[in-house]
Protein backbone atom coordinates (compact mmCIF):
# COMPACT_ATOMS: atom_id res chain seq x y z
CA UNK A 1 34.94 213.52 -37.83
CA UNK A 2 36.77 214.38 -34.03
CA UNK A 3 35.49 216.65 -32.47
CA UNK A 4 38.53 217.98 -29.84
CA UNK A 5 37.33 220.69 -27.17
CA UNK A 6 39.90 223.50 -26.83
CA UNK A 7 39.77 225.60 -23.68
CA UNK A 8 41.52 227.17 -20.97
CA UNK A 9 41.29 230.83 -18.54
CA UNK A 10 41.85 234.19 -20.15
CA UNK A 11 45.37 235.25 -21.37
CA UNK A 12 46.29 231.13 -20.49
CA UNK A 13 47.44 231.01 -24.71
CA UNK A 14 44.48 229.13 -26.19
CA UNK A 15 44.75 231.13 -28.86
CA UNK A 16 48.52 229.83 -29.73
CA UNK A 17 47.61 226.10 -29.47
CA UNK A 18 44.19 226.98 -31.53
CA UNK A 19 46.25 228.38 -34.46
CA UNK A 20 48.58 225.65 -34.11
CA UNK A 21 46.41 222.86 -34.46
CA UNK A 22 44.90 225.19 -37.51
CA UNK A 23 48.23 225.09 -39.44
CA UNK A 24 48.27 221.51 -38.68
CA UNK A 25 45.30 221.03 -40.74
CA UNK A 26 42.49 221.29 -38.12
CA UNK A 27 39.52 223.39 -38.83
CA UNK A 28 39.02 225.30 -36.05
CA UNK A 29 35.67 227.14 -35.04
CA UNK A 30 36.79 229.83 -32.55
CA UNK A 31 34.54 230.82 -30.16
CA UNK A 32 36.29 234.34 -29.64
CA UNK A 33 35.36 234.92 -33.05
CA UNK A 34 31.70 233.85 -33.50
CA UNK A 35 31.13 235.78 -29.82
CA UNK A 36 32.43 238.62 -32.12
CA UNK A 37 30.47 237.85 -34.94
CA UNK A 38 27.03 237.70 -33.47
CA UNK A 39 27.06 241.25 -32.10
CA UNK A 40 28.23 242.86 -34.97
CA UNK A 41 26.38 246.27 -35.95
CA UNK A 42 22.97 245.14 -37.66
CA UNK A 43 22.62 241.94 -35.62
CA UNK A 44 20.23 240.37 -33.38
CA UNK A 45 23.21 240.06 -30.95
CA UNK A 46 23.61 243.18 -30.61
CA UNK A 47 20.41 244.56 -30.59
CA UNK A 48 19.43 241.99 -27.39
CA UNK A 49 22.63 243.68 -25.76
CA UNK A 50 21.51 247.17 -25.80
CA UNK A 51 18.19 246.98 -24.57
CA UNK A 52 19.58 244.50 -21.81
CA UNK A 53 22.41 247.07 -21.08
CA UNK A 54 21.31 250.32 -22.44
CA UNK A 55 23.48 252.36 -25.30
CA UNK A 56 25.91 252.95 -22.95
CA UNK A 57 27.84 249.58 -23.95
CA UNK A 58 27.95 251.29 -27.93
CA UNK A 59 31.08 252.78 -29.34
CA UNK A 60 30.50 256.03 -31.13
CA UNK A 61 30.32 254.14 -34.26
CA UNK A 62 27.49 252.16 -33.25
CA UNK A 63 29.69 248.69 -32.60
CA UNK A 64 29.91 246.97 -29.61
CA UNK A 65 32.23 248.76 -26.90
CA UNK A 66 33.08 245.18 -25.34
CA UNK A 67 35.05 247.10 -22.52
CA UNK A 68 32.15 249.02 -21.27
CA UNK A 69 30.09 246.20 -21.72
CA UNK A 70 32.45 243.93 -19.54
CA UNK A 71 32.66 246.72 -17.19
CA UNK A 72 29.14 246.23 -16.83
CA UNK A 73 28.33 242.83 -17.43
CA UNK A 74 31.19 241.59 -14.93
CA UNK A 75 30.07 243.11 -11.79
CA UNK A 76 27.95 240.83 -10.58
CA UNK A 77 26.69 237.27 -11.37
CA UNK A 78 23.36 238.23 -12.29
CA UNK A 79 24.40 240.65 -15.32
CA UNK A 80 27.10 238.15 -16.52
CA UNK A 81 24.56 235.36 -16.56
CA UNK A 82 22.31 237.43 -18.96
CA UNK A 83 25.09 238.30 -21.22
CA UNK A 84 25.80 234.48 -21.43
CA UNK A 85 22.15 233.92 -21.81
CA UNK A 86 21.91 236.40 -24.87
CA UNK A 87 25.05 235.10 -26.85
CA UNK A 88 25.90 232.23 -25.60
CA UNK A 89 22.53 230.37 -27.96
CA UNK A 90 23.72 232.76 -30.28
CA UNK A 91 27.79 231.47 -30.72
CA UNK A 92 25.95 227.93 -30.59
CA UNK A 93 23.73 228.01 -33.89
CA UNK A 94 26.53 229.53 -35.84
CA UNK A 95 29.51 226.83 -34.40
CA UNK A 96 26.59 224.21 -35.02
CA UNK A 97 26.32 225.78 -38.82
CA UNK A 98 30.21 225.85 -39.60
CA UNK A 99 30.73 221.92 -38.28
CA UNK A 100 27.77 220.99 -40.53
CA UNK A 101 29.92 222.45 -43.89
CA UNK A 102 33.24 220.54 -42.62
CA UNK A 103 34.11 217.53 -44.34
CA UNK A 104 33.69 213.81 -42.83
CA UNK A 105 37.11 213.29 -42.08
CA UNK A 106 38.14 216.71 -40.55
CA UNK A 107 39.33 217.37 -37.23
CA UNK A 108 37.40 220.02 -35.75
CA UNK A 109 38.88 222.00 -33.21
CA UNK A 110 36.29 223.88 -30.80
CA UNK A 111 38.00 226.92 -29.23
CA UNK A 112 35.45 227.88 -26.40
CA UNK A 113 36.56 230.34 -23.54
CA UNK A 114 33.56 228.73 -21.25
CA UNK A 115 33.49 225.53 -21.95
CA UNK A 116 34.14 224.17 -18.46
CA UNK A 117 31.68 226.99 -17.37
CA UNK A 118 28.95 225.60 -19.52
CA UNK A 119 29.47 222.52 -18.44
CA UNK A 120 29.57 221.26 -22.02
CA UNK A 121 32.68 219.03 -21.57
CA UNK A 122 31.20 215.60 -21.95
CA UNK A 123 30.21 216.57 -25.31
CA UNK A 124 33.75 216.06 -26.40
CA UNK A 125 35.87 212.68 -27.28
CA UNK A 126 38.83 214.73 -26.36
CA UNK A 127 39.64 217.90 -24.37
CA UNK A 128 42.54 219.81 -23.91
CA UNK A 129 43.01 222.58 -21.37
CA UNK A 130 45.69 225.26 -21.51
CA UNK A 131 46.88 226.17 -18.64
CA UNK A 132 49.25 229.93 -16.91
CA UNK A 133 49.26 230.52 -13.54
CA UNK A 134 46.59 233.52 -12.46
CA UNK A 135 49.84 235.89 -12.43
CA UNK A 136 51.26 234.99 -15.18
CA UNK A 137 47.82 235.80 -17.21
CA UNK A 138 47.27 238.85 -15.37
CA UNK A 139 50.77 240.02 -16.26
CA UNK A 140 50.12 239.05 -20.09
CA UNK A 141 46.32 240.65 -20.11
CA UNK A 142 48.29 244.26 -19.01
CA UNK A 143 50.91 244.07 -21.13
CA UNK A 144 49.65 242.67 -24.52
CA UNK A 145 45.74 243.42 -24.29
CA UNK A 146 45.75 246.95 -22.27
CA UNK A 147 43.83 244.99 -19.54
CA UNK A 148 44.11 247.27 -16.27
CA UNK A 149 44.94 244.80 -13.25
CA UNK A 150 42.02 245.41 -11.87
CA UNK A 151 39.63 244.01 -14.83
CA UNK A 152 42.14 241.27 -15.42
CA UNK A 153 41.84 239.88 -11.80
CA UNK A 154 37.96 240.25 -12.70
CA UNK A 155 37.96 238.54 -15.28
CA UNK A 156 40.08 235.95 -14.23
CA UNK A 157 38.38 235.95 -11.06
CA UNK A 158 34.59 235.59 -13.07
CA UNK A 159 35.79 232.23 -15.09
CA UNK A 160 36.65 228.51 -13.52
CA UNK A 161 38.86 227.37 -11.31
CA UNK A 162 41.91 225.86 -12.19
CA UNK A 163 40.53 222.20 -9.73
CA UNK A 164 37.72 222.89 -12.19
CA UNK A 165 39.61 222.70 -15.34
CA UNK A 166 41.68 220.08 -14.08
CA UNK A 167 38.50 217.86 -13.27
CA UNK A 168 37.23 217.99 -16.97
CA UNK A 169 40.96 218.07 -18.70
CA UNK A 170 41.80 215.10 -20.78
CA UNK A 171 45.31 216.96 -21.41
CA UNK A 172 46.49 219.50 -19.67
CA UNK A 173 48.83 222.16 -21.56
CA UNK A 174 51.12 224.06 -19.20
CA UNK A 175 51.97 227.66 -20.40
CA UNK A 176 54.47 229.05 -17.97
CA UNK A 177 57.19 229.03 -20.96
CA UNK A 178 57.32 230.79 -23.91
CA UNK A 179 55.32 231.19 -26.70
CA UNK A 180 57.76 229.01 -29.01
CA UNK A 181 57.86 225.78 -25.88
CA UNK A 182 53.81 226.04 -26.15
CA UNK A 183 53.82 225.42 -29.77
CA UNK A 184 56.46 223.00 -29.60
CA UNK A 185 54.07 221.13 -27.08
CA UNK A 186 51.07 221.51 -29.42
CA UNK A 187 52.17 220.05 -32.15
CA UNK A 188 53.81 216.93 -30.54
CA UNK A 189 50.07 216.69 -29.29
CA UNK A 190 48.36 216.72 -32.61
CA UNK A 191 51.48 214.32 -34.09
CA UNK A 192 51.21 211.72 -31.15
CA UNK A 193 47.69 211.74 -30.15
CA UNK A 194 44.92 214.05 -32.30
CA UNK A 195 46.24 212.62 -35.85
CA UNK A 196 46.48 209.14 -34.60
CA UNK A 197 43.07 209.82 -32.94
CA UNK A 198 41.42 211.02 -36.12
CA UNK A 199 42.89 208.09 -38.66
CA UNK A 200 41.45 205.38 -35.98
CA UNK A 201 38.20 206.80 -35.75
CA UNK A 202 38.04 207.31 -39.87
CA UNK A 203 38.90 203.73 -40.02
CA UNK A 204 36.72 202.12 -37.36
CA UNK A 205 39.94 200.68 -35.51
CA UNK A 206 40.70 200.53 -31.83
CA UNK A 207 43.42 202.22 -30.53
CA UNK A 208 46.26 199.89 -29.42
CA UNK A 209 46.83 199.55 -25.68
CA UNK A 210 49.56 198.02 -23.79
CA UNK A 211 49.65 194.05 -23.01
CA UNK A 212 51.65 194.65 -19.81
CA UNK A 213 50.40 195.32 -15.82
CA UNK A 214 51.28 198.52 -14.39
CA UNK A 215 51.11 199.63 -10.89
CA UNK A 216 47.85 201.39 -9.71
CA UNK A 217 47.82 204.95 -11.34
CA UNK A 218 46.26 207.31 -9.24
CA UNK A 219 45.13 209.17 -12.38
CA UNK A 220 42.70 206.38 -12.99
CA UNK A 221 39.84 207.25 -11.44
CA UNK A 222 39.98 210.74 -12.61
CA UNK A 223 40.11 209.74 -16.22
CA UNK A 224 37.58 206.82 -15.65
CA UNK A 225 34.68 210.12 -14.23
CA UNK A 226 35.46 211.75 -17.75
CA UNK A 227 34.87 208.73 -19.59
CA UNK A 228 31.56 208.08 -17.57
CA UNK A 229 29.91 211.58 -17.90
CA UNK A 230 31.34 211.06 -21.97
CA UNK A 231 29.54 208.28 -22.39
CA UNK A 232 26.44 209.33 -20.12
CA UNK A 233 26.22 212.20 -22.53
CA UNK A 234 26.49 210.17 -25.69
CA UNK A 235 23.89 207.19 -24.72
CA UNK A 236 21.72 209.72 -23.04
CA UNK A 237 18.55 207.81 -21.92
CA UNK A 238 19.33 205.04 -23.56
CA UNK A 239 21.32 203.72 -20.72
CA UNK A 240 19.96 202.92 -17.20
CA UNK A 241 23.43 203.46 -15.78
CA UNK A 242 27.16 203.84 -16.65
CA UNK A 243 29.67 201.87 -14.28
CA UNK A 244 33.98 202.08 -13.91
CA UNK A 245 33.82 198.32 -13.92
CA UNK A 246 37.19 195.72 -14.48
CA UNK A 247 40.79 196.47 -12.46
CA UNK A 248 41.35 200.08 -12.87
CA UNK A 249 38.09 200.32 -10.61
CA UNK A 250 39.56 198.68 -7.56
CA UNK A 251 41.76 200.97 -5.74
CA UNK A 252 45.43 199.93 -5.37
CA UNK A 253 44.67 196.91 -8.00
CA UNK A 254 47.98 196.80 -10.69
CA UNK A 255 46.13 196.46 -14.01
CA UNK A 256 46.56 196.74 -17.68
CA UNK A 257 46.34 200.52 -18.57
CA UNK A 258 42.76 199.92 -20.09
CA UNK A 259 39.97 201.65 -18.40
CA UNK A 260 36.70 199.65 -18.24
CA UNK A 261 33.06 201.16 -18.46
CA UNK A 262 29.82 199.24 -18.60
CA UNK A 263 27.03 200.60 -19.87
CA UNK A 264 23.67 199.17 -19.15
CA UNK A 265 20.52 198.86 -21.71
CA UNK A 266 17.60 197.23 -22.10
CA UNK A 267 17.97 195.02 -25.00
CA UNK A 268 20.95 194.51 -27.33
CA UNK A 269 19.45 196.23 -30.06
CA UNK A 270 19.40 199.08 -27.69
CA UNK A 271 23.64 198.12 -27.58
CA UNK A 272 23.52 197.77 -31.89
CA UNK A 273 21.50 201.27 -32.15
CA UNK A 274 24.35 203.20 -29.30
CA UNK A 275 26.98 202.44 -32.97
CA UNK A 276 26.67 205.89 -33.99
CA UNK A 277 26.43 207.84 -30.63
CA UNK A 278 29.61 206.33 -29.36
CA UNK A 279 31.70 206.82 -32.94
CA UNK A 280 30.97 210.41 -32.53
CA UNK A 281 32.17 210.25 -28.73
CA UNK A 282 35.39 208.16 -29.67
CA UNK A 283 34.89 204.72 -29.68
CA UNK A 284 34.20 202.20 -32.43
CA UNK A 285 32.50 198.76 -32.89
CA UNK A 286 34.40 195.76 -32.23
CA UNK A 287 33.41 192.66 -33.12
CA UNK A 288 33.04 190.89 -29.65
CA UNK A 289 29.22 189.94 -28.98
CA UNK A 290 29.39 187.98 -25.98
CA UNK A 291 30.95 186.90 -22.99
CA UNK A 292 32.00 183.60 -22.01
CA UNK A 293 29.44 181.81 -20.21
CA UNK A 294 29.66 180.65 -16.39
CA UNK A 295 27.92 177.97 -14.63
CA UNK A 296 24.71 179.44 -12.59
CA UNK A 297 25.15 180.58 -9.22
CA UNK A 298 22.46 180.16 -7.95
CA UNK A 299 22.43 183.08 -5.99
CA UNK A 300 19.76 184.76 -4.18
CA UNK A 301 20.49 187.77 -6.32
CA UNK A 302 21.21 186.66 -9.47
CA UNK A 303 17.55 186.86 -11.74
CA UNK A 304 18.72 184.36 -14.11
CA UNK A 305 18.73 180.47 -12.83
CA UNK A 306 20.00 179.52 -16.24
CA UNK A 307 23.06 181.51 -15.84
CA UNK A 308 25.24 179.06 -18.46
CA UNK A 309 22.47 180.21 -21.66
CA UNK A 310 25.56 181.75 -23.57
CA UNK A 311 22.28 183.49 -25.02
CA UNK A 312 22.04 185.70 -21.51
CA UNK A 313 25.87 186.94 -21.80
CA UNK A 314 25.47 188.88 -25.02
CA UNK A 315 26.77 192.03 -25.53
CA UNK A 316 28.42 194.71 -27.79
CA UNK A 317 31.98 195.77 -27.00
CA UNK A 318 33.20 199.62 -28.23
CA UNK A 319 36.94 200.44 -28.05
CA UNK A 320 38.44 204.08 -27.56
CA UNK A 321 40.48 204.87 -30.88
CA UNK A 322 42.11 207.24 -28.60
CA UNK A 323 45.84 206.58 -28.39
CA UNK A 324 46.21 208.48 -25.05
CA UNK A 325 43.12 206.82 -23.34
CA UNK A 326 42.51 203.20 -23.98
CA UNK A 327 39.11 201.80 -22.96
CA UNK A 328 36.60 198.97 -23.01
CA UNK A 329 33.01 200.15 -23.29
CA UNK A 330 31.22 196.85 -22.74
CA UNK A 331 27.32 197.48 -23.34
CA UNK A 332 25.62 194.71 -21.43
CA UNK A 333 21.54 194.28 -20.71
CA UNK A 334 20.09 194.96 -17.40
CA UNK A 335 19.91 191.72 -15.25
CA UNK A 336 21.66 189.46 -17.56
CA UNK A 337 24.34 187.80 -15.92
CA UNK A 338 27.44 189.49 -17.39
CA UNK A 339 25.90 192.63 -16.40
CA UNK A 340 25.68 191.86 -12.87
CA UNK A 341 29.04 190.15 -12.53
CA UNK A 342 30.94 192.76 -14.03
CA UNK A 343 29.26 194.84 -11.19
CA UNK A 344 30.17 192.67 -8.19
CA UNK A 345 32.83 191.17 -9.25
CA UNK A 346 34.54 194.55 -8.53
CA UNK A 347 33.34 195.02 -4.95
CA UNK A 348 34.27 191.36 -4.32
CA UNK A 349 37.65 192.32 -5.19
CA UNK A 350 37.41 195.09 -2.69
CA UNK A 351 36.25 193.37 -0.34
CA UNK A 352 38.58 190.15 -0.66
CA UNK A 353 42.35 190.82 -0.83
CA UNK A 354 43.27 187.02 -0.83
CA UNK A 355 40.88 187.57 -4.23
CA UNK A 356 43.08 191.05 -5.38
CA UNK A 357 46.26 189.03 -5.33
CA UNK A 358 44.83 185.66 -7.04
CA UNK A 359 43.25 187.89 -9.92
CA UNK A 360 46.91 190.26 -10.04
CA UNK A 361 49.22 187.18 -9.85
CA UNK A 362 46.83 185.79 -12.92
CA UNK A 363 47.07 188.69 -14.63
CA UNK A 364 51.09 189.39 -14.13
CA UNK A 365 51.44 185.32 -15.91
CA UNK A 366 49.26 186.51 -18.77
CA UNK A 367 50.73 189.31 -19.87
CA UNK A 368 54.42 187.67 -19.11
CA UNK A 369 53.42 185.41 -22.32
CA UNK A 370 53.33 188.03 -24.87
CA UNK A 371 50.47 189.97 -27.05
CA UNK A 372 47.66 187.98 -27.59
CA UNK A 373 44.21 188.95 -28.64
CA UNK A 374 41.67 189.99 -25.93
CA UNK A 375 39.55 187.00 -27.07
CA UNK A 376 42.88 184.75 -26.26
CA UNK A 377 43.83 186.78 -23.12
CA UNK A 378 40.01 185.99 -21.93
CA UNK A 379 40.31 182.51 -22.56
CA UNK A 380 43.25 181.95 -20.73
CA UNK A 381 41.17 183.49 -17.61
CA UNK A 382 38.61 181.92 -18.06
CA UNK A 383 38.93 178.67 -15.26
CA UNK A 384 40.04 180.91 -12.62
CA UNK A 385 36.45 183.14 -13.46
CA UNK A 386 34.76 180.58 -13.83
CA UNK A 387 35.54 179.51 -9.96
CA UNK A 388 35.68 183.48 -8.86
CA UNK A 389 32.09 183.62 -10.23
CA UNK A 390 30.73 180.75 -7.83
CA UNK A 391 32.42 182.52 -4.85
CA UNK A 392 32.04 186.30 -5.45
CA UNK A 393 28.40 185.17 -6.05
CA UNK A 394 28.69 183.04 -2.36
CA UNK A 395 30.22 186.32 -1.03
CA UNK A 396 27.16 188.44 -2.69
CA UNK A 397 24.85 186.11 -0.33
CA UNK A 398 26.76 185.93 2.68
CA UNK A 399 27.03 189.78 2.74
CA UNK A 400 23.93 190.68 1.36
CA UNK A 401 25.40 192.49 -0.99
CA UNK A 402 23.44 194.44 -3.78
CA UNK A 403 24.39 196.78 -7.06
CA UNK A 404 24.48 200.30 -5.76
CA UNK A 405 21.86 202.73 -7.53
């Protein structure tokens, strides 16, 4: 099962993508809806409403008047923040209930007006924003939802910023067009990236990434702080910490388009019981265990004199099966050695640029032999890391250097 996050600002078109990706074969659970659902006449919804609110917020009929309750409830922070408190539980049990009865293999697509609001973008292996300027939206909300301009700029004005959405946005759907260009957009999104997405995850395989370098993408760091609050998220207190470790984590560095993430545990059967957490957050098992083993260091930080014990570089390596976001998640114990070199060998790299171009000019001859496995690609690395270990390690002394907290 994928789980995709659907969100994006009042009158921005959600709803077009979300019936999109619903004729596409996704099953959609619409927030919109279930808001709707849990304050219909007879229900606990609604009754918490009223005596938060008072009758005035009731149509003659005895159904929710939502524009007198928005009138209300969007005036000030204090009333919106106990409307969310009274349905937003509410909308959760019931999504919680309809992604229980989908089948194994479905894509579920979570339509959720707040979801950057309620912070609950981590929980998602994928999410997509969609995106109109705030006058384009206002201009819709008048014309197609009887919005006065006044509420609309409330409204608008009450949800996230767009440097909000963009923070949390694995894609980012632009909706200045028409209604036929955002469709058109959506479904060359579930073709290239959501389907492939789902049939990797169903299968347990990787997606592929690219064996060439690339110059530094800007984007990188940006994507790497989704990945790490993801994975945060998904381990939970399982792991001590989650690092951006390998190139893409040194600024300016030209790197395979992988992104690299360690995440530290105590024990490798910590690493072996994270299997399931991490499926559900997008990445699968591979079957790497270990690193390659360097001669000890001897350093004053390292904790480990026997640094060569291949048993002490262990690990458990988890691919994305993402198409659109490759990644490494390399679960490593706390204080092995491989767990503190993947640490500083980035800040030596920072810190060294004769380092930065030995590592980049290694890298450029790799990938100018052709695919290979990443066990062959490693290999082939291996005697220049095995001499970068001894020296970032002689650099970790000389500067004192420690992992940061």
């Amino acid at each position: 099962m994928l789980r995709i996050g659907l969100t994006g600002g009042i009158g921005a078109g959600k709803s077009t993508v979300s019936a999109t990706f619903s004729e596409l074969g996704g099953v959609v659970v619409d927030g919109d809806v279930i808001a709707r659902e849990v304050v219909e006449p007879g229900t606990e919804g609604l009754a918490k409403l009223v005596e938060a609110f008072g009758d005035d917020i009731l149509a003659p009929d005895g159904s929710l008047n939502r524009p007198a309750l928005a009138a209300i409830a969007f005036s000030d922070d204090e009333k919106r923040a106990t409307l969310n408190g009274i349905v937003h539980p509410l909308v959760g049990q019931r999504r919680s209930e309809l992604i229980a009865a989908a089948a194994d293999d479905a894509v579920i697509v979570e339509d959720i007006p707040l979801l950057v609001e309620s912070q609950m973008a981590p929980m998602f292996p994928l999410v997509i924003i969609v995106h109109a300027d705030a006058e384009v939206r206002v201009k819709r909300l008048i014309e197609y939802r009887g919005f006065s301009e006044e509420d609309a700029r409330a409204r608008i004005a009450a949800q996230a910023t767009e440097e909000q959405r963009r923070a949390v946005a694995d894609v980012w759907l632009d909706n200045s067009g028409s209604a036929d260009q955002l469709v058109g957009k959506a479904r060359a999104l579930w073709q290239e990236r959501i389907h492939p997405f789902a049939l990797n995850l169903q299968a347990g395989r990787p997606a592929e990434a690219s064996p060439h370098v690339v110059s530094a993408d800007p984007r990188w760091p940006a994507q790497a702080q989704r990945i790490l609050a993801r994975l945060r998220t998904a381990c939970g207190h399982r792991a001590s910490r989650v690092d951006h470790v390998g190139s893409t984590a040194v600024p300016g560095l030209d790197a395979k388009d992988v992104i690299d993430v360690q995440v530290t545990v105590a024990s490798l059967a910590v690493a072996d019981e994270l299997a399931e957490a991490l499926r559900a957050a997008g990445y699968v098992r591979t079957s790497i265990m270990r690193d390659m083993a360097k001669p000890e260091a001897r350093s004053t930080v390292a904790e480990f004199d026997r640094a060569d014990d291949e048993a002490l570089w262990g690990k458990r390596l988890y691919s994305s099966a993402d198409p659109g976001r490759p990644t490494n998640v390399h679960v490593r114990v706390a204080g092995w050695p491989n767990q503190q070199f993947a640490l500083l060998f980035v800040d030596w790299l920072k810190a060294e640029p004769a380092a930065r171009a030995e590592y980049l000019e290694l890298k450029r001859r790799i990938a100018a032999q052709g695919p290979a496995s990443t066990a062959d690609h490693a290999e082939t690395k291996e005697p220049w890391l095995v001499d970068a270990y001894r020296r970032a390690w002689a650099w970790a002394d000389a500067s004192g250097w420690r992992p940061e907290a």
